[in-house]
PDB file of N, CA and C in Angstrom:
ATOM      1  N   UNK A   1     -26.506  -2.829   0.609  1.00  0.00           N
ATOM      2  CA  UNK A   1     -25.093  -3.160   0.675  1.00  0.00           C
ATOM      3  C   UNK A   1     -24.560  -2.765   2.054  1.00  0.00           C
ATOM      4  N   UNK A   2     -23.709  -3.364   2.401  1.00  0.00           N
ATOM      5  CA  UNK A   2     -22.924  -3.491   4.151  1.00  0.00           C
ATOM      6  C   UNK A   2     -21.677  -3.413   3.664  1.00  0.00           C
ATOM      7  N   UNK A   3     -20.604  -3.016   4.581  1.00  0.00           N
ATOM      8  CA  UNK A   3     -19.305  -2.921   4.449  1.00  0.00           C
ATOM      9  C   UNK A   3     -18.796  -3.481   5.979  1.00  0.00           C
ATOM     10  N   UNK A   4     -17.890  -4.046   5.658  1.00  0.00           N
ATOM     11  CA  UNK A   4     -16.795  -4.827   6.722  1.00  0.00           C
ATOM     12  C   UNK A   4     -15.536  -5.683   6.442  1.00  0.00           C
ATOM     13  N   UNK A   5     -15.164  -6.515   7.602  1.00  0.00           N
ATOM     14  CA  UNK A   5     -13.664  -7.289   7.649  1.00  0.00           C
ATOM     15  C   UNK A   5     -14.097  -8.434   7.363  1.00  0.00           C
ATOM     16  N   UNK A   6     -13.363  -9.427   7.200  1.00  0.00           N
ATOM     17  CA  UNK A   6     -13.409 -10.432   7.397  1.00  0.00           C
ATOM     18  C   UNK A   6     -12.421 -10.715   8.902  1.00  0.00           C
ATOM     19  N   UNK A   7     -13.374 -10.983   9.695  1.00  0.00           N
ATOM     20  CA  UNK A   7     -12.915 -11.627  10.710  1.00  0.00           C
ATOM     21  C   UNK A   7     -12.199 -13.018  11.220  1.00  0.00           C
ATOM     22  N   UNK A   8     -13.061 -13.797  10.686  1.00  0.00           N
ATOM     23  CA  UNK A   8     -12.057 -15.277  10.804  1.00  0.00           C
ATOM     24  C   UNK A   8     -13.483 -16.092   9.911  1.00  0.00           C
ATOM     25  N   UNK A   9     -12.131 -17.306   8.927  1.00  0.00           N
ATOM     26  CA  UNK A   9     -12.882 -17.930   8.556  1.00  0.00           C
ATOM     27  C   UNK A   9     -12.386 -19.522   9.110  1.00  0.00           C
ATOM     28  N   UNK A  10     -13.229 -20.195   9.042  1.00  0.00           N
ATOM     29  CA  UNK A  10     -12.687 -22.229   9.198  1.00  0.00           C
ATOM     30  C   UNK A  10     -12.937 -22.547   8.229  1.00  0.00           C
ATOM     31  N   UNK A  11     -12.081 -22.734   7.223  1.00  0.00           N
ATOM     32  CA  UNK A  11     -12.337 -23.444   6.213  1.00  0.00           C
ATOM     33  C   UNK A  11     -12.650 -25.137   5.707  1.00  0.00           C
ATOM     34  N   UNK A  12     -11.736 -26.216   7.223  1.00  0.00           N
ATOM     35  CA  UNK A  12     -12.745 -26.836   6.842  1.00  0.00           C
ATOM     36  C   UNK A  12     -14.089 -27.041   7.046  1.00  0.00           C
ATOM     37  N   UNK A  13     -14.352 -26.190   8.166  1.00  0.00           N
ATOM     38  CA  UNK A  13     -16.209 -26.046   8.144  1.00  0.00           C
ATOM     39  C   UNK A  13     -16.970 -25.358   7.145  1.00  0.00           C
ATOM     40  N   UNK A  14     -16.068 -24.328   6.318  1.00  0.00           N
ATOM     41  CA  UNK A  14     -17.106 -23.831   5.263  1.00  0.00           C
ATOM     42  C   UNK A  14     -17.595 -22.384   5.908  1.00  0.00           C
ATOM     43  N   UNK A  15     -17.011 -22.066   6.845  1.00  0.00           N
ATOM     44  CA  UNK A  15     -18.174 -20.377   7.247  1.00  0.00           C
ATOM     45  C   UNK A  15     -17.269 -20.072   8.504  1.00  0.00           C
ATOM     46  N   UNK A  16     -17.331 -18.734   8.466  1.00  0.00           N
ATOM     47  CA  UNK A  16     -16.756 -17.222   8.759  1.00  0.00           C
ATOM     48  C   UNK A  16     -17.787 -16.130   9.247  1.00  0.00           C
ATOM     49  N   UNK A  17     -17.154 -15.279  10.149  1.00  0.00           N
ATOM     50  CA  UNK A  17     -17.893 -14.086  10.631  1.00  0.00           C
ATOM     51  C   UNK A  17     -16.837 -12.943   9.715  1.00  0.00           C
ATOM     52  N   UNK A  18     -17.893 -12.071   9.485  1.00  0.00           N
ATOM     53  CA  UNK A  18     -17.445 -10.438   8.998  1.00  0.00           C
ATOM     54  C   UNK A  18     -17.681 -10.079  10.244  1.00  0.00           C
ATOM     55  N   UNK A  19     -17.396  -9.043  10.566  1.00  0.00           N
ATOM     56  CA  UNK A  19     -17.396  -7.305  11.509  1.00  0.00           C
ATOM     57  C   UNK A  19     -18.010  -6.725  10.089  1.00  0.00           C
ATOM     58  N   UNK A  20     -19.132  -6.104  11.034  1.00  0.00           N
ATOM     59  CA  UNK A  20     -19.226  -5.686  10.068  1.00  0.00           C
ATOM     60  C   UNK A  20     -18.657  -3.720  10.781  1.00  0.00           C
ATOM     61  N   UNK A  21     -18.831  -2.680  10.089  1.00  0.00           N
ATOM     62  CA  UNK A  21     -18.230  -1.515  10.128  1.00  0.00           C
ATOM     63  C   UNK A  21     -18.815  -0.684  11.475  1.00  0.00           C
ATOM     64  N   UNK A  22     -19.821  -1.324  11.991  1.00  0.00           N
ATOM     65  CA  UNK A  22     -20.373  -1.025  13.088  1.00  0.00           C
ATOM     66  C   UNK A  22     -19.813  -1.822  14.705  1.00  0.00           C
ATOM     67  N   UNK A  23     -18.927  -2.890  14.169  1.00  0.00           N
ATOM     68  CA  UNK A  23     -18.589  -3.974  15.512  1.00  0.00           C
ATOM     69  C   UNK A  23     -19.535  -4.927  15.223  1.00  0.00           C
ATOM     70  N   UNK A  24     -20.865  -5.245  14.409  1.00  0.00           N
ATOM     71  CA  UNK A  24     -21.655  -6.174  14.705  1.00  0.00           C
ATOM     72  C   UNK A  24     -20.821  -7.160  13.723  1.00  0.00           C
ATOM     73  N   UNK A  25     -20.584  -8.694  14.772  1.00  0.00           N
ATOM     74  CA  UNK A  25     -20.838  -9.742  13.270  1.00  0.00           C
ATOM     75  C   UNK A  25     -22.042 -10.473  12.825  1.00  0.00           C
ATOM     76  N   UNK A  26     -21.479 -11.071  11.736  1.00  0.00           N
ATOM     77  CA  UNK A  26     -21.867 -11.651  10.656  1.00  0.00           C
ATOM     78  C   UNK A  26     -21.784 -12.502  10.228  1.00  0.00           C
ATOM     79  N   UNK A  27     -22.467 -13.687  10.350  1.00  0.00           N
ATOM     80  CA  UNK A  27     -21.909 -15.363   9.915  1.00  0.00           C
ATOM     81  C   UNK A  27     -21.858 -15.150   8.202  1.00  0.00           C
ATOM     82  N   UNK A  28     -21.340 -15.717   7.626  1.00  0.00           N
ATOM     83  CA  UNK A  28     -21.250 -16.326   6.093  1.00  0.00           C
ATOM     84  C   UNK A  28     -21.031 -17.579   5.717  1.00  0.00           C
ATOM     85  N   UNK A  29     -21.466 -17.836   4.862  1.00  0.00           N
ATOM     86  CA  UNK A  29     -21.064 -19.317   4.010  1.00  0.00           C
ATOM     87  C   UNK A  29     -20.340 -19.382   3.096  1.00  0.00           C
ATOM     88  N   UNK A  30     -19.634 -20.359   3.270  1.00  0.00           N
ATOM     89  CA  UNK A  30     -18.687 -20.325   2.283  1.00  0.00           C
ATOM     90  C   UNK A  30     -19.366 -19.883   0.585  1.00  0.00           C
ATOM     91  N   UNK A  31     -20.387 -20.413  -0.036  1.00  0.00           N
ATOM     92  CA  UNK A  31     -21.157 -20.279  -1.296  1.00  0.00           C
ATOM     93  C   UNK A  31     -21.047 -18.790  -1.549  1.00  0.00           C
ATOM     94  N   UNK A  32     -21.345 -17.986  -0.306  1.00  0.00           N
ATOM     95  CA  UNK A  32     -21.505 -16.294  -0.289  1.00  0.00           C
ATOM     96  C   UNK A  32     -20.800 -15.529  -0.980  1.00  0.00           C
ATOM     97  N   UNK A  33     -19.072 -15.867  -0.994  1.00  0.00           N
ATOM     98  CA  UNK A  33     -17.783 -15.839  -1.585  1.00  0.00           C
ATOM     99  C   UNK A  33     -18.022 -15.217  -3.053  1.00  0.00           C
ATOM    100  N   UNK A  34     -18.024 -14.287  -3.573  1.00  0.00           N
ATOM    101  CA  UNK A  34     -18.228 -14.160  -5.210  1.00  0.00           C
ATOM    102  C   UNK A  34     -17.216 -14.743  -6.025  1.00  0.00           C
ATOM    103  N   UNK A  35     -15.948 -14.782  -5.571  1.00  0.00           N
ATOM    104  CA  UNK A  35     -14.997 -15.077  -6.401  1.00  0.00           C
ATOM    105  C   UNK A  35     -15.351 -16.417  -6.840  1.00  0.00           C
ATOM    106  N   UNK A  36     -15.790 -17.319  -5.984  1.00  0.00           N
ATOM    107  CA  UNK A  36     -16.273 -18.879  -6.688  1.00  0.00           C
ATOM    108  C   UNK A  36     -15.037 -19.622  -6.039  1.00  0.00           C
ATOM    109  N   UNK A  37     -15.427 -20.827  -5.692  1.00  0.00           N
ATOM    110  CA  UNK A  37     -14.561 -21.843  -4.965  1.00  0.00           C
ATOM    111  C   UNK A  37     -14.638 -21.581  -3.767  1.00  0.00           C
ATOM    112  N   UNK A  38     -13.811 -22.620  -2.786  1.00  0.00           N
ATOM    113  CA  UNK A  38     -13.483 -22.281  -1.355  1.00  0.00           C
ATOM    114  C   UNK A  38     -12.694 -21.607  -1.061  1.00  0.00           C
ATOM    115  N   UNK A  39     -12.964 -20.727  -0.445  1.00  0.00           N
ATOM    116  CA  UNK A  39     -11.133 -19.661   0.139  1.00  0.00           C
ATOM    117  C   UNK A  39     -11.440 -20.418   1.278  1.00  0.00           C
ATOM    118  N   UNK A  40      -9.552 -20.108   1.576  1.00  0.00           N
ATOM    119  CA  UNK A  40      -8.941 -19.820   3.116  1.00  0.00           C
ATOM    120  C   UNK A  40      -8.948 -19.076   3.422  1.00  0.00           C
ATOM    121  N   UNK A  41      -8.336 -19.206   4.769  1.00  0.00           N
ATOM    122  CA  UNK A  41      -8.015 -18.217   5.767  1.00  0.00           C
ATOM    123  C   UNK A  41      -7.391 -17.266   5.098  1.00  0.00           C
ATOM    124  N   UNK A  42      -6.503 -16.964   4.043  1.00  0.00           N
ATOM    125  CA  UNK A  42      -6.155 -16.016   3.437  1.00  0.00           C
ATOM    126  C   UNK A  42      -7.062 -14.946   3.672  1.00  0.00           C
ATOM    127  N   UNK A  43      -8.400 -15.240   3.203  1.00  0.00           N
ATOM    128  CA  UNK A  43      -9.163 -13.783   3.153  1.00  0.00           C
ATOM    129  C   UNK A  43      -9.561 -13.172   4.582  1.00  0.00           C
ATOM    130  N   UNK A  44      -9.061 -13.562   5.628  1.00  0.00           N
ATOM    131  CA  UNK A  44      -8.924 -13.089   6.828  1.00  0.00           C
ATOM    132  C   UNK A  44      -8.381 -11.793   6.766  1.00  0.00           C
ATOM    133  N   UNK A  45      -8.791 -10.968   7.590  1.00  0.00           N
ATOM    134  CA  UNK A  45      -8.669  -9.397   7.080  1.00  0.00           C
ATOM    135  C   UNK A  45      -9.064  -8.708   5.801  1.00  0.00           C
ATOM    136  N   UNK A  46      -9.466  -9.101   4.563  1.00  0.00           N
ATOM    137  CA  UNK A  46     -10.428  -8.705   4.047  1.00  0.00           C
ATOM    138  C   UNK A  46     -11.614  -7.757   3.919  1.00  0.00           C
ATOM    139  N   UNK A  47     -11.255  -6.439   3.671  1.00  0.00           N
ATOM    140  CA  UNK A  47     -12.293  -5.530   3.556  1.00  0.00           C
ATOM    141  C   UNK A  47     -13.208  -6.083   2.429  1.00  0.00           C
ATOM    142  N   UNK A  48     -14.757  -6.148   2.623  1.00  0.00           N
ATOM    143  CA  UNK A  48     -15.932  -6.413   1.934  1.00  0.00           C
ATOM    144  C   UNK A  48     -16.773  -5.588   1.772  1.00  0.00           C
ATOM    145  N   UNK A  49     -17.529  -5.780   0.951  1.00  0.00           N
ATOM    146  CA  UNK A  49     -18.930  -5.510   0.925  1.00  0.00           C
ATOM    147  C   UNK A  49     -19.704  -6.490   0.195  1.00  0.00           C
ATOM    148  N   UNK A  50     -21.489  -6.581   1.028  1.00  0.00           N
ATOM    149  CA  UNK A  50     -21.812  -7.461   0.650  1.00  0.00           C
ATOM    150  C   UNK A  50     -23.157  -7.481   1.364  1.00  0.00           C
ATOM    151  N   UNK A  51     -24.144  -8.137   0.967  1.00  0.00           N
ATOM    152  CA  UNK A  51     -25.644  -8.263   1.196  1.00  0.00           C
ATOM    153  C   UNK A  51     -25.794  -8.728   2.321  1.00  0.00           C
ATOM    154  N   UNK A  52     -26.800  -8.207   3.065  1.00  0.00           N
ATOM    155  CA  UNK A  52     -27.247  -8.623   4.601  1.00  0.00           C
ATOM    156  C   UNK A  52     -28.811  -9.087   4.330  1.00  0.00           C
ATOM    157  N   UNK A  53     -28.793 -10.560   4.515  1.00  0.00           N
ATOM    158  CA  UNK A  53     -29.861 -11.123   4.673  1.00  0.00           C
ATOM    159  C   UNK A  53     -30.465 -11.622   5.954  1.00  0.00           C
ATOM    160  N   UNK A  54     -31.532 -11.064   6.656  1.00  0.00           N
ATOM    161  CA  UNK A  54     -32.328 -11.474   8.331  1.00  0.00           C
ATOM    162  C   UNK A  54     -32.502 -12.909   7.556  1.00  0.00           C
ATOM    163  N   UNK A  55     -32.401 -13.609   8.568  1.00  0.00           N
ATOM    164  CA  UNK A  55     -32.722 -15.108   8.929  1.00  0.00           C
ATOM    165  C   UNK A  55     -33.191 -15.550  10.301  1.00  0.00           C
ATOM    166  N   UNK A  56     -33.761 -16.613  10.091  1.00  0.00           N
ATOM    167  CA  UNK A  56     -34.479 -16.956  11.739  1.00  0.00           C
ATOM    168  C   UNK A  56     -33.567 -17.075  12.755  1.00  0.00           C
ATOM    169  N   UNK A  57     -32.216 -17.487  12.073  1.00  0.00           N
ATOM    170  CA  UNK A  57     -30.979 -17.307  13.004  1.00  0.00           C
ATOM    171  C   UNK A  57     -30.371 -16.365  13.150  1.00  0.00           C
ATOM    172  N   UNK A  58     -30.425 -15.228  12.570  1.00  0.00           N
ATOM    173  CA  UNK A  58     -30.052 -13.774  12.804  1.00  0.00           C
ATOM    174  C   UNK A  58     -29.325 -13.179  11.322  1.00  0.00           C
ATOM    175  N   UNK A  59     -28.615 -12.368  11.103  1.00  0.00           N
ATOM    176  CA  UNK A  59     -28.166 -11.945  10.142  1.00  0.00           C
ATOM    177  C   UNK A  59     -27.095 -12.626   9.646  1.00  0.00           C
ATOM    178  N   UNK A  60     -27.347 -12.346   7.669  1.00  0.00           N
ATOM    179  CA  UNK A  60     -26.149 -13.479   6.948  1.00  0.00           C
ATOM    180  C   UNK A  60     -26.073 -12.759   6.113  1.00  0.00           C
ATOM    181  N   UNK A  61     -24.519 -12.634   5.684  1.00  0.00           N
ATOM    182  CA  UNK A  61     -23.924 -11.911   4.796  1.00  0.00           C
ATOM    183  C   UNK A  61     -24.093 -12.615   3.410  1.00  0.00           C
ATOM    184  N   UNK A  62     -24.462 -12.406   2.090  1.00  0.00           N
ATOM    185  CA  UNK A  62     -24.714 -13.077   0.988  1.00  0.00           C
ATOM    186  C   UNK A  62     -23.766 -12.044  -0.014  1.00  0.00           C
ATOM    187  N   UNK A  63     -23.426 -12.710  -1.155  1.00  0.00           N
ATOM    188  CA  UNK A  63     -23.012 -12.326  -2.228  1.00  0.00           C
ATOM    189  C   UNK A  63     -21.395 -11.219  -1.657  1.00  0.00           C
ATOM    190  N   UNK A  64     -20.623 -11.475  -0.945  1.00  0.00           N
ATOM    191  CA  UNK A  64     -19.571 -10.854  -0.409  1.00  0.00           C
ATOM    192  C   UNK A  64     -18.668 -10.687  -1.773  1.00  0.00           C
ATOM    193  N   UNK A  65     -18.235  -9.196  -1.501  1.00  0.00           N
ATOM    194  CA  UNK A  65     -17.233  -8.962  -2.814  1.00  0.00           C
ATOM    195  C   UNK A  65     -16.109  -8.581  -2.005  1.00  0.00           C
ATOM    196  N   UNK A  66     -14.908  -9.090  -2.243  1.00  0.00           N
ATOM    197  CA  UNK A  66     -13.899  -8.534  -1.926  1.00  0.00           C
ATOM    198  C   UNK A  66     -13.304  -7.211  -1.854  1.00  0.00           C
ATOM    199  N   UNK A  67     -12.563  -6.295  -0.949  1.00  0.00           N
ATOM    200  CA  UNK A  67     -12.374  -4.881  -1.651  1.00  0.00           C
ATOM    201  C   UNK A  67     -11.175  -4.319  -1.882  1.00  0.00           C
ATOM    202  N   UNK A  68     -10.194  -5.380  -0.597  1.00  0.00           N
ATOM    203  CA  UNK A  68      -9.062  -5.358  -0.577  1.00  0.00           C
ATOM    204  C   UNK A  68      -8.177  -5.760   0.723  1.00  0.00           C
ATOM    205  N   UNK A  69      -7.051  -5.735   0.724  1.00  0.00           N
ATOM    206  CA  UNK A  69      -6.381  -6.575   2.111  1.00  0.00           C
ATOM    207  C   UNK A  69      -6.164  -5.159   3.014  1.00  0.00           C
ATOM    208  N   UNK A  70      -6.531  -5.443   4.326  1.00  0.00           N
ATOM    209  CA  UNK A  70      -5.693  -4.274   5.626  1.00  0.00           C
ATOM    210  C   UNK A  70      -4.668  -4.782   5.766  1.00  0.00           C
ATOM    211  N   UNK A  71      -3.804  -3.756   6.453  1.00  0.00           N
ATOM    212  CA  UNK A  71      -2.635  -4.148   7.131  1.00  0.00           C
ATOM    213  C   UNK A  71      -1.357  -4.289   6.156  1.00  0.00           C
ATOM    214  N   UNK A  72      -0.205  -4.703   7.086  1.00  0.00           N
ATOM    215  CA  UNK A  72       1.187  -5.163   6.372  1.00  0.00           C
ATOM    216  C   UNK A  72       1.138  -5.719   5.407  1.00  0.00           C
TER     217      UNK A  72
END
């Protein structure tokens, strides 16, 4: 398990980087999402946690759980 933000997502492309708690990001896919469906940008700022899978393209966040909103 990994912990981080949600950094920015494009929703109509489907995928988003986390930060993760170290400064490194993290691509995701939209599917990754636990809640089910497509989010928006809403979940921008988004504290997570969530599975780090190596890929030939570098690291991917899988199975992301929400933890709660930062900020105002």
């Amino acid at each position: 398990m990994a912990l981080g933000r949600v950094k920015c997502f494009y929703s109509q492309q489907g995928y988003g980087f986390i930060e993760q708690n170290d400064g490194r990001p993290v691509y995701f896919h939209y599917t990754a999402w636990s809640e089910g469906g497509i989010p928006d940008r809403s979940i921008e700022g988004v504290d997570v946690d969530f599975d780090l899978l190596e890929t030939s393209r570098g690291p991917e966040a899988t199975n992301i759980r929400p933890l709660g909103r930062s900020g105002p």
